[in-house]
PDB file of N, CA and C in Angstrom:
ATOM      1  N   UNK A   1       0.838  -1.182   0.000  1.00  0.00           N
ATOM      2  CA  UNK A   1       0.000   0.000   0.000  1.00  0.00           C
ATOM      3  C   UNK A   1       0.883   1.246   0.000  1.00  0.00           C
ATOM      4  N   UNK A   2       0.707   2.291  -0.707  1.00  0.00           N
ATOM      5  CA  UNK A   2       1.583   3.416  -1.131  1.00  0.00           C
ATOM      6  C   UNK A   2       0.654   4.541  -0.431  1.00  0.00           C
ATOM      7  N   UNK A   3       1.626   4.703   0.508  1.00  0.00           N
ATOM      8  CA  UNK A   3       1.267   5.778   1.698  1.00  0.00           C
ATOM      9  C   UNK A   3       1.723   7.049   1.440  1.00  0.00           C
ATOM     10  N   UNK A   4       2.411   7.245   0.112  1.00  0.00           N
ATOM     11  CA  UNK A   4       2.515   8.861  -0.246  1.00  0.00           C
ATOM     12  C   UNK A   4       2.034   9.290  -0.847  1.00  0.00           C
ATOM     13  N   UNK A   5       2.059  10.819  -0.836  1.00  0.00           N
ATOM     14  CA  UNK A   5       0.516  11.990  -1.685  1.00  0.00           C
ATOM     15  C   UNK A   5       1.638  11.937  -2.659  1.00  0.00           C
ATOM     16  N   UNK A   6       0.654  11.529  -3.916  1.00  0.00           N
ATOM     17  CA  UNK A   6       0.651  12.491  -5.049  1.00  0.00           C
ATOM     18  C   UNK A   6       1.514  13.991  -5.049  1.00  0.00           C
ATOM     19  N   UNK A   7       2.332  14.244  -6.168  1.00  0.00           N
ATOM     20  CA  UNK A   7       2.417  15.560  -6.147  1.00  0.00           C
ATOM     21  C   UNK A   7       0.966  16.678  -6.435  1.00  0.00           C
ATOM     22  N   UNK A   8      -0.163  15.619  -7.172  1.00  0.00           N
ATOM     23  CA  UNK A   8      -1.427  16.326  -7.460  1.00  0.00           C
ATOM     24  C   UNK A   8      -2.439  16.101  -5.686  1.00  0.00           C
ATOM     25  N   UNK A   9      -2.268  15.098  -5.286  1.00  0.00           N
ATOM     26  CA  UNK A   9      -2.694  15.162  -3.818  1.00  0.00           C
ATOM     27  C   UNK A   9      -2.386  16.107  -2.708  1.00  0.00           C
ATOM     28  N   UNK A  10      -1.017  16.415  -3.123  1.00  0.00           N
ATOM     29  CA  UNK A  10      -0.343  17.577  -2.253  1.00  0.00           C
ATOM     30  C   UNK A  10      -0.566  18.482  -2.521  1.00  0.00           C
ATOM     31  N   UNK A  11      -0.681  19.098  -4.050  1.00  0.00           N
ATOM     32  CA  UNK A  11      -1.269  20.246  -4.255  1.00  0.00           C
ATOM     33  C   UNK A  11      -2.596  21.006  -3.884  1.00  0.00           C
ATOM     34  N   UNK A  12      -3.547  19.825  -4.504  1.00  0.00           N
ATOM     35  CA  UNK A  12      -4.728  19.825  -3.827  1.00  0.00           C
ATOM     36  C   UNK A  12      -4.964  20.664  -2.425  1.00  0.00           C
ATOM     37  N   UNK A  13      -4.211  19.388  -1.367  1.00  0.00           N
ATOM     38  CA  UNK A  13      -4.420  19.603  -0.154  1.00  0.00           C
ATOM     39  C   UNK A  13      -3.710  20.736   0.277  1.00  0.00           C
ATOM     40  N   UNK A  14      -2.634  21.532  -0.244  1.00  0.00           N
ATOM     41  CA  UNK A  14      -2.395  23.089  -0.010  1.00  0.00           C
ATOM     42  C   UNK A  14      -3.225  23.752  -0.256  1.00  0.00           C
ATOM     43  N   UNK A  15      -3.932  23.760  -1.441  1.00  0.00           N
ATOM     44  CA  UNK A  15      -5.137  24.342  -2.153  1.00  0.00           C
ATOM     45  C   UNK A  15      -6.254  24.667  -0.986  1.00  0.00           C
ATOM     46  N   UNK A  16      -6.571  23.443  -0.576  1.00  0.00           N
ATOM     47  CA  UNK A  16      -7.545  23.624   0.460  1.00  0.00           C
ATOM     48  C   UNK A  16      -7.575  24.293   1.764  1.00  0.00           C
ATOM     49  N   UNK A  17      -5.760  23.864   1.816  1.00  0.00           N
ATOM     50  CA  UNK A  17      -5.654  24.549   3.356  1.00  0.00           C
ATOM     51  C   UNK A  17      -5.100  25.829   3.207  1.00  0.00           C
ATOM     52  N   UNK A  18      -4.891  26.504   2.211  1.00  0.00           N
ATOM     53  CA  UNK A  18      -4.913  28.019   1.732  1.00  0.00           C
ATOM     54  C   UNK A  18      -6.533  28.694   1.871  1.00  0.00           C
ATOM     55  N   UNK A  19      -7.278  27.988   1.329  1.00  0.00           N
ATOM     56  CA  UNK A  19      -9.085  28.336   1.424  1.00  0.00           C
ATOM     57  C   UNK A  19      -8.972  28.709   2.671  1.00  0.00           C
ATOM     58  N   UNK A  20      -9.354  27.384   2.914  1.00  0.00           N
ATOM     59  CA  UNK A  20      -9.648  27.557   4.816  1.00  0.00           C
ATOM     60  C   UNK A  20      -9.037  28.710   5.301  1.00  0.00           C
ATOM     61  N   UNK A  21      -7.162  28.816   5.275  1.00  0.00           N
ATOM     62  CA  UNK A  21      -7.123  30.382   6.052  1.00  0.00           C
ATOM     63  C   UNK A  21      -7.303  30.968   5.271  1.00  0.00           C
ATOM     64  N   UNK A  22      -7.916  31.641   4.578  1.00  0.00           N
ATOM     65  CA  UNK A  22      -8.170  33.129   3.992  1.00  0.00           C
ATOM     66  C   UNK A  22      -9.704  33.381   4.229  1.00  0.00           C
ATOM     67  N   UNK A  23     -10.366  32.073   4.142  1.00  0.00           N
ATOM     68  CA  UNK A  23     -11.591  31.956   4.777  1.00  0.00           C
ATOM     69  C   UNK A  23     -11.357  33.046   6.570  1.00  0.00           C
ATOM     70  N   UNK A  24     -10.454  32.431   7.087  1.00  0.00           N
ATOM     71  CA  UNK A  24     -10.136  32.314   8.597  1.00  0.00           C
ATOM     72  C   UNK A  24      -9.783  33.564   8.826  1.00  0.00           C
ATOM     73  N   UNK A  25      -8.469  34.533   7.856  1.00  0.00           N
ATOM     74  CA  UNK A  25      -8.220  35.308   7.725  1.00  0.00           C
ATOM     75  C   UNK A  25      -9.050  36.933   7.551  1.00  0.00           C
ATOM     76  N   UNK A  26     -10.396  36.860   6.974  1.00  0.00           N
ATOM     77  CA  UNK A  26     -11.218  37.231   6.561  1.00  0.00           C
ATOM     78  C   UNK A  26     -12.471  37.442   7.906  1.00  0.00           C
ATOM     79  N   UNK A  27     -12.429  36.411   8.425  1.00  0.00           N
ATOM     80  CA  UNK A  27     -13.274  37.168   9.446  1.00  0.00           C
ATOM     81  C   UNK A  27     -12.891  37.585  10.839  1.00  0.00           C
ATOM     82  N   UNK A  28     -11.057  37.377  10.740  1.00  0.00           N
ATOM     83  CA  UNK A  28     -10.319  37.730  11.908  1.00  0.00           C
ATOM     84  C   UNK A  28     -10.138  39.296  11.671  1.00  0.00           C
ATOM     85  N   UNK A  29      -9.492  39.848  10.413  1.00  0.00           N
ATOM     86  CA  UNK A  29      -9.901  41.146  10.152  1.00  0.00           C
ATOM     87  C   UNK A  29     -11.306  41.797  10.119  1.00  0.00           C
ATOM     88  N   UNK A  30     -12.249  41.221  10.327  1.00  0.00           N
ATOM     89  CA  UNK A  30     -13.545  41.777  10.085  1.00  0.00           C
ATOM     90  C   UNK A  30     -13.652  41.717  11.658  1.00  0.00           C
ATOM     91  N   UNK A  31     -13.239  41.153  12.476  1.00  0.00           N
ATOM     92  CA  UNK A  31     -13.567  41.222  13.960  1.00  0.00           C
ATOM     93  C   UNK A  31     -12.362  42.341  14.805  1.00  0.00           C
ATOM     94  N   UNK A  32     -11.596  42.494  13.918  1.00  0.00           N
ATOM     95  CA  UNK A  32     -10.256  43.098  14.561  1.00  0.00           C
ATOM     96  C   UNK A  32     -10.363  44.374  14.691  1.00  0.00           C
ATOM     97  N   UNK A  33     -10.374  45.071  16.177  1.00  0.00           N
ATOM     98  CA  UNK A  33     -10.721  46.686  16.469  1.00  0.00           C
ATOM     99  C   UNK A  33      -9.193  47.368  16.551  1.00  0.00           C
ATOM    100  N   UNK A  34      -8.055  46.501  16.393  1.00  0.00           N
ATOM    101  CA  UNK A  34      -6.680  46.740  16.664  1.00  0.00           C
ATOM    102  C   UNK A  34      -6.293  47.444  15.408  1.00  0.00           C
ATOM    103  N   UNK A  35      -6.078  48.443  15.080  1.00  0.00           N
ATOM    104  CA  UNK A  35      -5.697  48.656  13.838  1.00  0.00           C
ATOM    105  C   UNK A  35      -4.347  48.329  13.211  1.00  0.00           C
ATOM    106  N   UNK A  36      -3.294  48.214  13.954  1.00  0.00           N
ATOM    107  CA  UNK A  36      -2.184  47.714  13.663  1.00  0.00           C
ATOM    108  C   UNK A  36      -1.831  46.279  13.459  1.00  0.00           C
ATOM    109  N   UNK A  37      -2.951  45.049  14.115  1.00  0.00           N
ATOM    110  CA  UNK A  37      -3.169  43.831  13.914  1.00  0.00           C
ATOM    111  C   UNK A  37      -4.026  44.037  13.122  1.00  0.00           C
ATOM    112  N   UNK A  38      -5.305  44.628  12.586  1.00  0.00           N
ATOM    113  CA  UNK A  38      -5.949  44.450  11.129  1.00  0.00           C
ATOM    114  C   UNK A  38      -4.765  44.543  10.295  1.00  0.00           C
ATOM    115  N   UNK A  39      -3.929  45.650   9.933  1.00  0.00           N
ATOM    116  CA  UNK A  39      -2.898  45.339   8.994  1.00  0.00           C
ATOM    117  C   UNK A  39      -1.986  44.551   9.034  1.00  0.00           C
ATOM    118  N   UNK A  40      -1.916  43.933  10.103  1.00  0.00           N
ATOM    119  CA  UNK A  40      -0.818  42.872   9.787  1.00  0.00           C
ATOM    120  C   UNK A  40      -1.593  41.634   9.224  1.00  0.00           C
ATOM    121  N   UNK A  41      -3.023  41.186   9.652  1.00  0.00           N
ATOM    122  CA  UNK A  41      -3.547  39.967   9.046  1.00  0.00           C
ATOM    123  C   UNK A  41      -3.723  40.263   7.514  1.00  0.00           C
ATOM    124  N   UNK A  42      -4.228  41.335   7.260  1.00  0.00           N
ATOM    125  CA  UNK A  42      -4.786  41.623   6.021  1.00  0.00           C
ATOM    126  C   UNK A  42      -3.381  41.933   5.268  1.00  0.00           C
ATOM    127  N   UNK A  43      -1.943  42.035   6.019  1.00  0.00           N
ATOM    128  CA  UNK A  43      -0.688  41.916   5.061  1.00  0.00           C
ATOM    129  C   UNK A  43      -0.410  40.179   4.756  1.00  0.00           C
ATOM    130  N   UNK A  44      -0.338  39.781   5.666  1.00  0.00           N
ATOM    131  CA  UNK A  44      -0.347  37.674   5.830  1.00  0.00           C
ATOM    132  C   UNK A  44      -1.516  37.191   4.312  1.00  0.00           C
ATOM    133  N   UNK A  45      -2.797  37.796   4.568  1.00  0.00           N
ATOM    134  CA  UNK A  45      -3.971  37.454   3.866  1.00  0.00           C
ATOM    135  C   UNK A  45      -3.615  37.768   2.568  1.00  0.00           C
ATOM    136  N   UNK A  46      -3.283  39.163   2.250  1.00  0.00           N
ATOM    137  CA  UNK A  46      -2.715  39.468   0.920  1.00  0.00           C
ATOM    138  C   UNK A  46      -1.488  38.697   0.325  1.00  0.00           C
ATOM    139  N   UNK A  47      -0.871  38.085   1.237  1.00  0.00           N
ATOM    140  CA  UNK A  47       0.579  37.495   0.817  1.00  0.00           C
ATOM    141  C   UNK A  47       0.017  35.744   0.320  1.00  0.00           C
ATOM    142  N   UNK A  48      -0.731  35.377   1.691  1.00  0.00           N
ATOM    143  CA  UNK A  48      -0.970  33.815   0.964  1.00  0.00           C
ATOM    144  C   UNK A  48      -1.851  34.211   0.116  1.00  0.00           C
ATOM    145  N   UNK A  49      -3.209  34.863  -0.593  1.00  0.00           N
ATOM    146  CA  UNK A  49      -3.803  34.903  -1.741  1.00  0.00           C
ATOM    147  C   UNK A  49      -2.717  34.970  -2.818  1.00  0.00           C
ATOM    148  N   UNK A  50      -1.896  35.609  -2.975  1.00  0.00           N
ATOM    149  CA  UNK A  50      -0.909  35.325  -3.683  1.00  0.00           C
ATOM    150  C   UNK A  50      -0.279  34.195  -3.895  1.00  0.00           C
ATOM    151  N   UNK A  51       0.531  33.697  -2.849  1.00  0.00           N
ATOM    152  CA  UNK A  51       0.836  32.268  -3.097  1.00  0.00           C
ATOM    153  C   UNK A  51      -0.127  31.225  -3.408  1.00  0.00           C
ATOM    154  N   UNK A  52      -1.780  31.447  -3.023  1.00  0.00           N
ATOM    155  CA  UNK A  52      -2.274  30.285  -3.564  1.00  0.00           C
ATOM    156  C   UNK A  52      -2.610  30.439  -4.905  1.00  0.00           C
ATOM    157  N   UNK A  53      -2.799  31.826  -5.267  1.00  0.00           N
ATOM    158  CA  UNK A  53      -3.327  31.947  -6.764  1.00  0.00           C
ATOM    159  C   UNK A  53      -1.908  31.379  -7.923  1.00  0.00           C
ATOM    160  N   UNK A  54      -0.614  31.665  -7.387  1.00  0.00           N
ATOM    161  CA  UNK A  54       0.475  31.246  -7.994  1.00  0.00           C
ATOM    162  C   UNK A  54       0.353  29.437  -7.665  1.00  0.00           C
ATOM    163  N   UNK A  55      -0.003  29.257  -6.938  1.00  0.00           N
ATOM    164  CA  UNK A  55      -0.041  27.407  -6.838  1.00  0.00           C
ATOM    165  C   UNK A  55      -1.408  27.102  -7.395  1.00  0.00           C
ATOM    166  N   UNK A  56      -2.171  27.489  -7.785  1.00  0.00           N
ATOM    167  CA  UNK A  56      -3.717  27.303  -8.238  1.00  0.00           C
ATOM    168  C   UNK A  56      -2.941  27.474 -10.171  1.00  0.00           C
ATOM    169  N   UNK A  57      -2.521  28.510 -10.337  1.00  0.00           N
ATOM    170  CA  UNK A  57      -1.690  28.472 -11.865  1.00  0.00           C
ATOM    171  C   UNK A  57      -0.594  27.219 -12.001  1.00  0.00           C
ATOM    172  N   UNK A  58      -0.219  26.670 -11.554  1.00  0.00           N
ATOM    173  CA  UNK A  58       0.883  25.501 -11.575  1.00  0.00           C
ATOM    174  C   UNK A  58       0.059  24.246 -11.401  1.00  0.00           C
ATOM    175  N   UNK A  59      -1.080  24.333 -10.618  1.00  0.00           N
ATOM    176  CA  UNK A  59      -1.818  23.281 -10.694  1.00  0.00           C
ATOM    177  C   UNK A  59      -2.942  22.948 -12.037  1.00  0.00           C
ATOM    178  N   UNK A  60      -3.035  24.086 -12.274  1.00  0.00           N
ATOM    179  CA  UNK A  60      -3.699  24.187 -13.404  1.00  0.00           C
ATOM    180  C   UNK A  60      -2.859  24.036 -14.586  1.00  0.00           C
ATOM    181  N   UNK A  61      -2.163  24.468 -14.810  1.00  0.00           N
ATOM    182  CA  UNK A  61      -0.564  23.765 -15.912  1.00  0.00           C
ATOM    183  C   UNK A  61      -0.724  22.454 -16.272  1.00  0.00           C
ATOM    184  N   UNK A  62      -0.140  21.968 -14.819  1.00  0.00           N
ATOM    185  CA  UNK A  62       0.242  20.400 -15.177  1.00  0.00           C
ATOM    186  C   UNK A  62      -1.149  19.875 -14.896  1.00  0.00           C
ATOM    187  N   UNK A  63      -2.604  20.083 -15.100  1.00  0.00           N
ATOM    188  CA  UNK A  63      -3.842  19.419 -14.687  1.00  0.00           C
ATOM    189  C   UNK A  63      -3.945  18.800 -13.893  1.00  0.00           C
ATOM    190  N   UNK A  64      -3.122  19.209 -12.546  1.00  0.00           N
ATOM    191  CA  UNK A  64      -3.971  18.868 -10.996  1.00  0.00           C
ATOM    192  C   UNK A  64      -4.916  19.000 -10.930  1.00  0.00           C
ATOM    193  N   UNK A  65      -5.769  20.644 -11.330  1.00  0.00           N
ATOM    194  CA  UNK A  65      -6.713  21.174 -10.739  1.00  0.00           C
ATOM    195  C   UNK A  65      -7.748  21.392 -11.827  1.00  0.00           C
ATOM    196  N   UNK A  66      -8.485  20.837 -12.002  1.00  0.00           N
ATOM    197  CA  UNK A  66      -9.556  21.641 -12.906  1.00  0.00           C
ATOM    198  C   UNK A  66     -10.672  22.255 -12.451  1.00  0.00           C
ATOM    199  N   UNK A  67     -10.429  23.973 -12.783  1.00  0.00           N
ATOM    200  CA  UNK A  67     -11.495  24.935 -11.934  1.00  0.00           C
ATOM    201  C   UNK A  67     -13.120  24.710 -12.966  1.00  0.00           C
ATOM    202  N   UNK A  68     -14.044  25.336 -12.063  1.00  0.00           N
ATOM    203  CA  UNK A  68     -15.508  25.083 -12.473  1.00  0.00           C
ATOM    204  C   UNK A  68     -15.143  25.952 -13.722  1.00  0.00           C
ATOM    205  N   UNK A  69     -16.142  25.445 -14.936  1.00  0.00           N
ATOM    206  CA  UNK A  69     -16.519  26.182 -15.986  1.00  0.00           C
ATOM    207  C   UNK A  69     -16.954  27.152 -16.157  1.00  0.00           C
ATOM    208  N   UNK A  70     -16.441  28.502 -16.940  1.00  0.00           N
ATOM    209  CA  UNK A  70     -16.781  29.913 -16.694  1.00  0.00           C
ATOM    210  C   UNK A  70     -18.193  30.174 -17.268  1.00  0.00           C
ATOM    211  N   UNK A  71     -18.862  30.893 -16.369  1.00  0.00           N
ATOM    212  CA  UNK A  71     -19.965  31.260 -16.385  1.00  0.00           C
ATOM    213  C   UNK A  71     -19.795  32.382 -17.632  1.00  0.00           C
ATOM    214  N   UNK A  72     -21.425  32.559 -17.914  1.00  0.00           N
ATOM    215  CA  UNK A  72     -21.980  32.717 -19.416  1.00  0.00           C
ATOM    216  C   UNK A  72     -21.722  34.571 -18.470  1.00  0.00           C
ATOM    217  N   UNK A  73     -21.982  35.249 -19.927  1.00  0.00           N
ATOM    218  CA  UNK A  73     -21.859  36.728 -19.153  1.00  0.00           C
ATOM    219  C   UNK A  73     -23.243  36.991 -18.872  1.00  0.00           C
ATOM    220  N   UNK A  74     -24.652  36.305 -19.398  1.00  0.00           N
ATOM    221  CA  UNK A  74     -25.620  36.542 -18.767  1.00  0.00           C
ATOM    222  C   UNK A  74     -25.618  35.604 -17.706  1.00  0.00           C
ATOM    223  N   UNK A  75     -25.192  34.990 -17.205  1.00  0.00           N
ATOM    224  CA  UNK A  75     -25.091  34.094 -15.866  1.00  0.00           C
ATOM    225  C   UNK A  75     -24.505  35.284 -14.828  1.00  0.00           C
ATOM    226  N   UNK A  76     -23.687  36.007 -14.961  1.00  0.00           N
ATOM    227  CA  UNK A  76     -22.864  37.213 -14.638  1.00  0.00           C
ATOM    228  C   UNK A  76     -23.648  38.134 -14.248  1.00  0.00           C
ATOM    229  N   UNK A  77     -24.470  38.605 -15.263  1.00  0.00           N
ATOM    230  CA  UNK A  77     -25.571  39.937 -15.522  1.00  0.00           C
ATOM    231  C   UNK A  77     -26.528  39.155 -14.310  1.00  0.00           C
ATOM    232  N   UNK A  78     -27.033  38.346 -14.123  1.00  0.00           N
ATOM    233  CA  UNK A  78     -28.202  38.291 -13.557  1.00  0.00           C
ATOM    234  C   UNK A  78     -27.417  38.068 -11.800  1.00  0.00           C
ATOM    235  N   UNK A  79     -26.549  36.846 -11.592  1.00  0.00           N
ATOM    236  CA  UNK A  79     -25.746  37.263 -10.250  1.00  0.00           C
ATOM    237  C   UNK A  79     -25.868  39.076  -9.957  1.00  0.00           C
ATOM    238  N   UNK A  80     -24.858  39.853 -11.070  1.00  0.00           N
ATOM    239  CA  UNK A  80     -24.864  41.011 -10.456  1.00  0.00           C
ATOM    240  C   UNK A  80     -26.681  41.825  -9.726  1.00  0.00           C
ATOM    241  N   UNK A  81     -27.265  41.845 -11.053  1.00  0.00           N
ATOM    242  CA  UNK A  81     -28.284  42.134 -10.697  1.00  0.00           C
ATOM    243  C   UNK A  81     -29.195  41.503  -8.954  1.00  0.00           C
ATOM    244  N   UNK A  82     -28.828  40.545  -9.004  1.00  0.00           N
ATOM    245  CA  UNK A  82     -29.485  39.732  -7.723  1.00  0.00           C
ATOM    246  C   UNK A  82     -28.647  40.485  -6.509  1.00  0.00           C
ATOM    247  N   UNK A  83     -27.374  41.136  -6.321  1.00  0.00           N
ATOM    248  CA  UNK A  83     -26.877  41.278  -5.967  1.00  0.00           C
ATOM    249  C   UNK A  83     -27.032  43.019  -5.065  1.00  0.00           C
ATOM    250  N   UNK A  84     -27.661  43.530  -6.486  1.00  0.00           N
ATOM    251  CA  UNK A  84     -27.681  45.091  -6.525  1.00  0.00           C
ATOM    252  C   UNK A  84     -28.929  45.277  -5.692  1.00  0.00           C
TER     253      UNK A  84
END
């Protein structure tokens, strides 16, 4: 039995655990009255969105990852509208 990840398993599972904190990240700044700790999460938050969007492009390269199919621009128009 082969007990090691994938290089596409590993990616993945960074993938996910990048979500999760920015998920995490996101409502620690939204709770944060510190203004000098809001900018430091929301500097961390800005830095891994970066690194995951650069590992989300490499995964997408070599077809680790295949993202959902892009929505129609009236699929777009009517979100926004629902929105407004």
């Amino acid at each position: 039995m082969n007990q090691h990840m994938s290089d596409k398993e590993m990616v993945n599972d960074i993938l996910n655990s990048c979500k999760s904190s920015l998920t995490t990240y996101a409502s620690a700044i939204s709770e944060t009255a510190n203004q000098e700790l809001r900018q430091t999460l929301q500097q961390i938050r800005n830095s891994d969105e970066q690194f995951q969007y650069q590992l989300f492009q490499l995964a997408a390269q070599k077809g680790y990852y295949k993202p959902a199919a892009s929505a129609s621009s009236q699929q777009m128009q009517e979100v926004k509208s629902q929105l407004s």
